[in-house]
N, C-alpha and C. Protein backbone atom coordinates (compact mmCIF):
# COMPACT_ATOMS: atom_id res chain seq x y z
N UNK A 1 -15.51 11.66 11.31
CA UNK A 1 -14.75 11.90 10.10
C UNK A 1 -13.90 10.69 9.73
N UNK A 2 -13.62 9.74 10.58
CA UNK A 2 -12.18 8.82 10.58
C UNK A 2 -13.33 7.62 9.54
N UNK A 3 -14.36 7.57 10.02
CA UNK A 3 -14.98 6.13 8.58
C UNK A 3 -15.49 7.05 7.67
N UNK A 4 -15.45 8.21 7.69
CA UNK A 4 -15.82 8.63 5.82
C UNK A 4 -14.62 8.47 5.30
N UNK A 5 -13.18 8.63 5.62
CA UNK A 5 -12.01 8.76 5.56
C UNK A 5 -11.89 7.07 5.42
N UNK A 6 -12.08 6.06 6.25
CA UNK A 6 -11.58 4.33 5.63
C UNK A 6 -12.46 5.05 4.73
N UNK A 7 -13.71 4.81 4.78
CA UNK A 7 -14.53 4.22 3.44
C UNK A 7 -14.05 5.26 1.83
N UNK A 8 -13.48 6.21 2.17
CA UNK A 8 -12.42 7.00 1.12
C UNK A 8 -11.03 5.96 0.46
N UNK A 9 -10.72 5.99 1.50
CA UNK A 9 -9.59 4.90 1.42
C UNK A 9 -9.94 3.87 0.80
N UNK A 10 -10.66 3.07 1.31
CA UNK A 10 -10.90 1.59 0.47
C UNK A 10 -11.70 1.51 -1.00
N UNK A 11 -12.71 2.55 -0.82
CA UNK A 11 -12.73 3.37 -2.39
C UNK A 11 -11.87 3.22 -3.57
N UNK A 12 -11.51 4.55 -3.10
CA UNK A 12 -10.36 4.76 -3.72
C UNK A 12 -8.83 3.70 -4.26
N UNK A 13 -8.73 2.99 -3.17
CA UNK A 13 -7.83 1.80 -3.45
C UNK A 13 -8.23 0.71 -4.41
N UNK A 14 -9.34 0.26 -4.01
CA UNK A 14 -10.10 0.09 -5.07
C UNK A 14 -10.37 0.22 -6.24
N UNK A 15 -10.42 1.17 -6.86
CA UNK A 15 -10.38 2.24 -7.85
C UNK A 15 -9.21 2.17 -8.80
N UNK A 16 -7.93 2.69 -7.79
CA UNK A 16 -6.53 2.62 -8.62
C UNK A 16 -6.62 0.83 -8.58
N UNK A 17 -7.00 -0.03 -7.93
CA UNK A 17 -6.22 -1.75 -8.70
C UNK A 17 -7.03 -1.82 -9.81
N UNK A 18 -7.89 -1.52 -9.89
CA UNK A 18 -8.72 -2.04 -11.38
C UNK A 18 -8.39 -1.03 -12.47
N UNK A 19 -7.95 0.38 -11.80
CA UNK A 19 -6.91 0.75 -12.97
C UNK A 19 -5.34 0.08 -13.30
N UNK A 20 -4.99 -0.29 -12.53
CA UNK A 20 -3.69 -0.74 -12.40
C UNK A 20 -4.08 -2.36 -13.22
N UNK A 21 -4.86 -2.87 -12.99
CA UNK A 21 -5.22 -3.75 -13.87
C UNK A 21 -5.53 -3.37 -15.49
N UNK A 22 -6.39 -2.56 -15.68
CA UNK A 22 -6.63 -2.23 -16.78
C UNK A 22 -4.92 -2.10 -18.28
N UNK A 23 -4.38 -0.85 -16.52
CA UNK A 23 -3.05 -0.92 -17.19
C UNK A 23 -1.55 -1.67 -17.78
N UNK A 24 -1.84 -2.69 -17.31
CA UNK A 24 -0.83 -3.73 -17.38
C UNK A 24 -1.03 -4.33 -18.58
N UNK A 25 -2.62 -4.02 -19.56
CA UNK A 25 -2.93 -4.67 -20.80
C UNK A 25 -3.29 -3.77 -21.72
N UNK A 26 -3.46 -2.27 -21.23
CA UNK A 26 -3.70 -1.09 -21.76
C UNK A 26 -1.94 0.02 -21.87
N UNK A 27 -1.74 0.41 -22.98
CA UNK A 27 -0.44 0.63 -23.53
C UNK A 27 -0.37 2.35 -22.82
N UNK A 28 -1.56 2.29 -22.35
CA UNK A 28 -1.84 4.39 -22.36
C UNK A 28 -1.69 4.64 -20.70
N UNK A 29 -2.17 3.47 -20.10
CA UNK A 29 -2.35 3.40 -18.19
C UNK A 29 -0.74 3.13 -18.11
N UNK A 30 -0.41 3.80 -16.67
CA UNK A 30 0.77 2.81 -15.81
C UNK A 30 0.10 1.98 -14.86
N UNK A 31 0.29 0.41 -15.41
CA UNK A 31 -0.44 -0.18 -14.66
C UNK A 31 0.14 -0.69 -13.43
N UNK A 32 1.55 -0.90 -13.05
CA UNK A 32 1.87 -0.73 -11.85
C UNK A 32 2.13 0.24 -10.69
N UNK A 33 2.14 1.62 -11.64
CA UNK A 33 1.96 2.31 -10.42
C UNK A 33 0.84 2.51 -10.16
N UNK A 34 -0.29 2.17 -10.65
CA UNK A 34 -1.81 2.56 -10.34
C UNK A 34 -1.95 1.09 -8.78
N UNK A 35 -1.14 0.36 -9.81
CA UNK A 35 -1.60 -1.05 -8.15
C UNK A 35 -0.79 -0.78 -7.54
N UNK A 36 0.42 -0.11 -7.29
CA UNK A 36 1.04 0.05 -6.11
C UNK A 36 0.75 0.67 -5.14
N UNK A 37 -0.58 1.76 -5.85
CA UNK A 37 -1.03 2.93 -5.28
C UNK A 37 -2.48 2.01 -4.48
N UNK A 38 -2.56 1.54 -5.25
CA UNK A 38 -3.77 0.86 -4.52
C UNK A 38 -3.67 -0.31 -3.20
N UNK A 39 -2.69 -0.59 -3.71
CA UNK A 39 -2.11 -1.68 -2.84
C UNK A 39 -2.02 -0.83 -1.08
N UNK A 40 -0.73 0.33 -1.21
CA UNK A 40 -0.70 0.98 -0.08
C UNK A 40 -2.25 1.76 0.37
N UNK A 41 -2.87 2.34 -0.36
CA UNK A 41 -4.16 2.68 0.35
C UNK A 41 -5.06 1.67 0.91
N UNK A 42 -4.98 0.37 0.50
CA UNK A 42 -5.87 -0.89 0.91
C UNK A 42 -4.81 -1.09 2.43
N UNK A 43 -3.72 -1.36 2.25
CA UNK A 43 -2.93 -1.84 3.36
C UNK A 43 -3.15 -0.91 4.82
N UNK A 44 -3.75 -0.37 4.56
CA UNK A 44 -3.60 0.64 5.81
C UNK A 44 -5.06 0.28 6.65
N UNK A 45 -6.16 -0.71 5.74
CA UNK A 45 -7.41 -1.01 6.08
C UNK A 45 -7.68 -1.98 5.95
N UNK A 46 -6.73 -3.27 5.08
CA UNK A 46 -6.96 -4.06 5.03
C UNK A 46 -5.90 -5.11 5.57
N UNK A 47 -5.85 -5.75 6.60
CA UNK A 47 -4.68 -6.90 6.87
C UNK A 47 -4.21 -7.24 5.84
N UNK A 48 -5.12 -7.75 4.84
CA UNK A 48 -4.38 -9.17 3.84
C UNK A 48 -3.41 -8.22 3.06
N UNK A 49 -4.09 -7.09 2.51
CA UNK A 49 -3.20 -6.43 1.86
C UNK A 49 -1.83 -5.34 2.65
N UNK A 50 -2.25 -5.19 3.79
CA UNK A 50 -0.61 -5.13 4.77
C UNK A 50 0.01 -6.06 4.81
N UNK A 51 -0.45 -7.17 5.23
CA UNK A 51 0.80 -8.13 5.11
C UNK A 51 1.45 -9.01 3.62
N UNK A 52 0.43 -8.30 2.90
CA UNK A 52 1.43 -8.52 1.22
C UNK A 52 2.31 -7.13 1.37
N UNK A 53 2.00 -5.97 1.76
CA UNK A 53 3.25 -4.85 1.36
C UNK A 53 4.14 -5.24 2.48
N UNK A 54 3.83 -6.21 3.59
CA UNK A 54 5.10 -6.05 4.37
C UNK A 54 5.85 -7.09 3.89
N UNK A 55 5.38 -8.28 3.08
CA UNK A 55 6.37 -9.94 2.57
C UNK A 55 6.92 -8.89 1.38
N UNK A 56 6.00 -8.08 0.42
CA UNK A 56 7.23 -7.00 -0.33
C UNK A 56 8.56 -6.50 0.08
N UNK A 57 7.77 -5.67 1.51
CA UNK A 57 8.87 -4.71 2.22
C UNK A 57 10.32 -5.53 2.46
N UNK A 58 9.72 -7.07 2.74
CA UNK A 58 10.54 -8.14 3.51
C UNK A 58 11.97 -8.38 2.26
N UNK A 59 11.19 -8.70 0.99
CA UNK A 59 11.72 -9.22 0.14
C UNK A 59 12.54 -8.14 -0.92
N UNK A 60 12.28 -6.96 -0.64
CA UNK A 60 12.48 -6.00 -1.27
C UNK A 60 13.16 -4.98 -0.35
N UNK A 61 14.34 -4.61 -0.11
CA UNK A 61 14.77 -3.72 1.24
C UNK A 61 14.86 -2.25 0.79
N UNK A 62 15.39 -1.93 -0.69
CA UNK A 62 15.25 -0.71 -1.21
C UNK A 62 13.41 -0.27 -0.84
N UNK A 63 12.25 -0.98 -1.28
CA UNK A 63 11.16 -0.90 -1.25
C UNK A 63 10.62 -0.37 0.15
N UNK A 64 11.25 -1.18 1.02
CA UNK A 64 11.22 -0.37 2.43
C UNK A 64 11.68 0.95 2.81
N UNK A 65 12.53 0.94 2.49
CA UNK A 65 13.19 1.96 2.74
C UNK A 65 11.87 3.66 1.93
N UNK A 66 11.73 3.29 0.30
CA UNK A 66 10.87 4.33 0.04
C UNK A 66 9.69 4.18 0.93
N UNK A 67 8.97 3.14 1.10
CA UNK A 67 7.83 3.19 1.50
C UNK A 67 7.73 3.72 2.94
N UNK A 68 8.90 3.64 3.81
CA UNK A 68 9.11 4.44 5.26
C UNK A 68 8.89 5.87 4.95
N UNK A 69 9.87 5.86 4.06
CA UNK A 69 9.64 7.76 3.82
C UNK A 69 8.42 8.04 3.55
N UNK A 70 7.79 7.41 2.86
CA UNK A 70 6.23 7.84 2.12
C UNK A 70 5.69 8.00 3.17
N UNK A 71 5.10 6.59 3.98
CA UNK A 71 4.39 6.61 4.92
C UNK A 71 5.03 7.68 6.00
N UNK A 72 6.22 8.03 6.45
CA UNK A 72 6.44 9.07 7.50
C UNK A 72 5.92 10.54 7.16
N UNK A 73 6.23 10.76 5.40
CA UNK A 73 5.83 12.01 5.05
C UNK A 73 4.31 12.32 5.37
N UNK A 74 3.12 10.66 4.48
CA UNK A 74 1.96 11.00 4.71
C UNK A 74 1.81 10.89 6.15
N UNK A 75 2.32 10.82 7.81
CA UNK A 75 1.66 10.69 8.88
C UNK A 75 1.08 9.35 8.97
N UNK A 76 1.35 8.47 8.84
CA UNK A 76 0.84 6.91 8.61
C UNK A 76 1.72 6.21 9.91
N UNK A 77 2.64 6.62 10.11
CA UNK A 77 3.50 5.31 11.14
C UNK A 77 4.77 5.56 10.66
N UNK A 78 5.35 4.24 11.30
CA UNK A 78 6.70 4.35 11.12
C UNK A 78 6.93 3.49 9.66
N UNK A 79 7.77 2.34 9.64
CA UNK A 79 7.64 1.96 7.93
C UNK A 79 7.11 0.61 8.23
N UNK A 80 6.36 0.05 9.20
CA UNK A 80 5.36 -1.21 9.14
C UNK A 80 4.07 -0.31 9.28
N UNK A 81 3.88 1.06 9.40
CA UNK A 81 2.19 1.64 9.27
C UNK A 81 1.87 1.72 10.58
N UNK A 82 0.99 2.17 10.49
CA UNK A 82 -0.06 2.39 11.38
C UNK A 82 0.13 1.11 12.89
N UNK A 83 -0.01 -0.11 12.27
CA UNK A 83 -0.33 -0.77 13.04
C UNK A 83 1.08 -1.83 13.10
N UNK A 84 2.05 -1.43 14.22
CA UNK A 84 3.21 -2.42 14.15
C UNK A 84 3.24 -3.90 14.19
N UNK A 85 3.49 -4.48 13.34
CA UNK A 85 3.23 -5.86 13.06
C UNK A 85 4.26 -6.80 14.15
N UNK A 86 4.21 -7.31 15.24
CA UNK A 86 5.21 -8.14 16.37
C UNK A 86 5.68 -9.33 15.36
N UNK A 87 5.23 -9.53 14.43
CA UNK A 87 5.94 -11.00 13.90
C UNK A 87 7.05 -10.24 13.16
N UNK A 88 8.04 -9.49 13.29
CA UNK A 88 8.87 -9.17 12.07
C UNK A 88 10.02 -10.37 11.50
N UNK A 89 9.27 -10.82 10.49
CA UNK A 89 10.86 -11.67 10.12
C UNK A 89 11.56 -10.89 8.57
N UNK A 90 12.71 -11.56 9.11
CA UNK A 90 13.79 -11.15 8.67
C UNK A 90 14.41 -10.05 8.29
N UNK A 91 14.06 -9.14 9.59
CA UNK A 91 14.55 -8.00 10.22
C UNK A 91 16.24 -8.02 10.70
């Protein structure tokens, strides 16, 4: 069940950035919350895109803070995910 579930995930993430794209030039889409949404479903499968939500998380501390809760509510980890990242800067 766990790779029908990535391959859901990366789908789907998928899915919302090219809406989230669409939306940023389309007046009717929210085009950032569609890529934000996409962003966190890619990050959970994709490195490159974890370690862009964590230089966010880094640069953004309110941002952390929601995205801990999110991820604790969905069962994901603590607020670096799934997979604890040892390089933390500027912690």
């Amino acid at each position: 069940m766990k790779p029908l579930l990535k391959i859901f995930r990366i789908t789907s993430g998928i899915l919302f950035l090219i809406l989230g794209f669409l939306g940023l030039f389309l007046p009717v889409l929210q085009g950032i919350l569609f890529l934000g949404t996409g962003l966190l479903l890619l990050s959970v499968d994709i490195p490159f895109f974890h370690r862009f939500v964590v230089r966010l998380e880094n640069r953004f501390p309110v941002l952390r803070e929601k995205l801990g809760a999110w991820r604790r509510r969905l069962g994901h980890g603590g607020e670096d995910g799934p997979d604890e990242n040892p390089q933390k800067t500027g912690r």
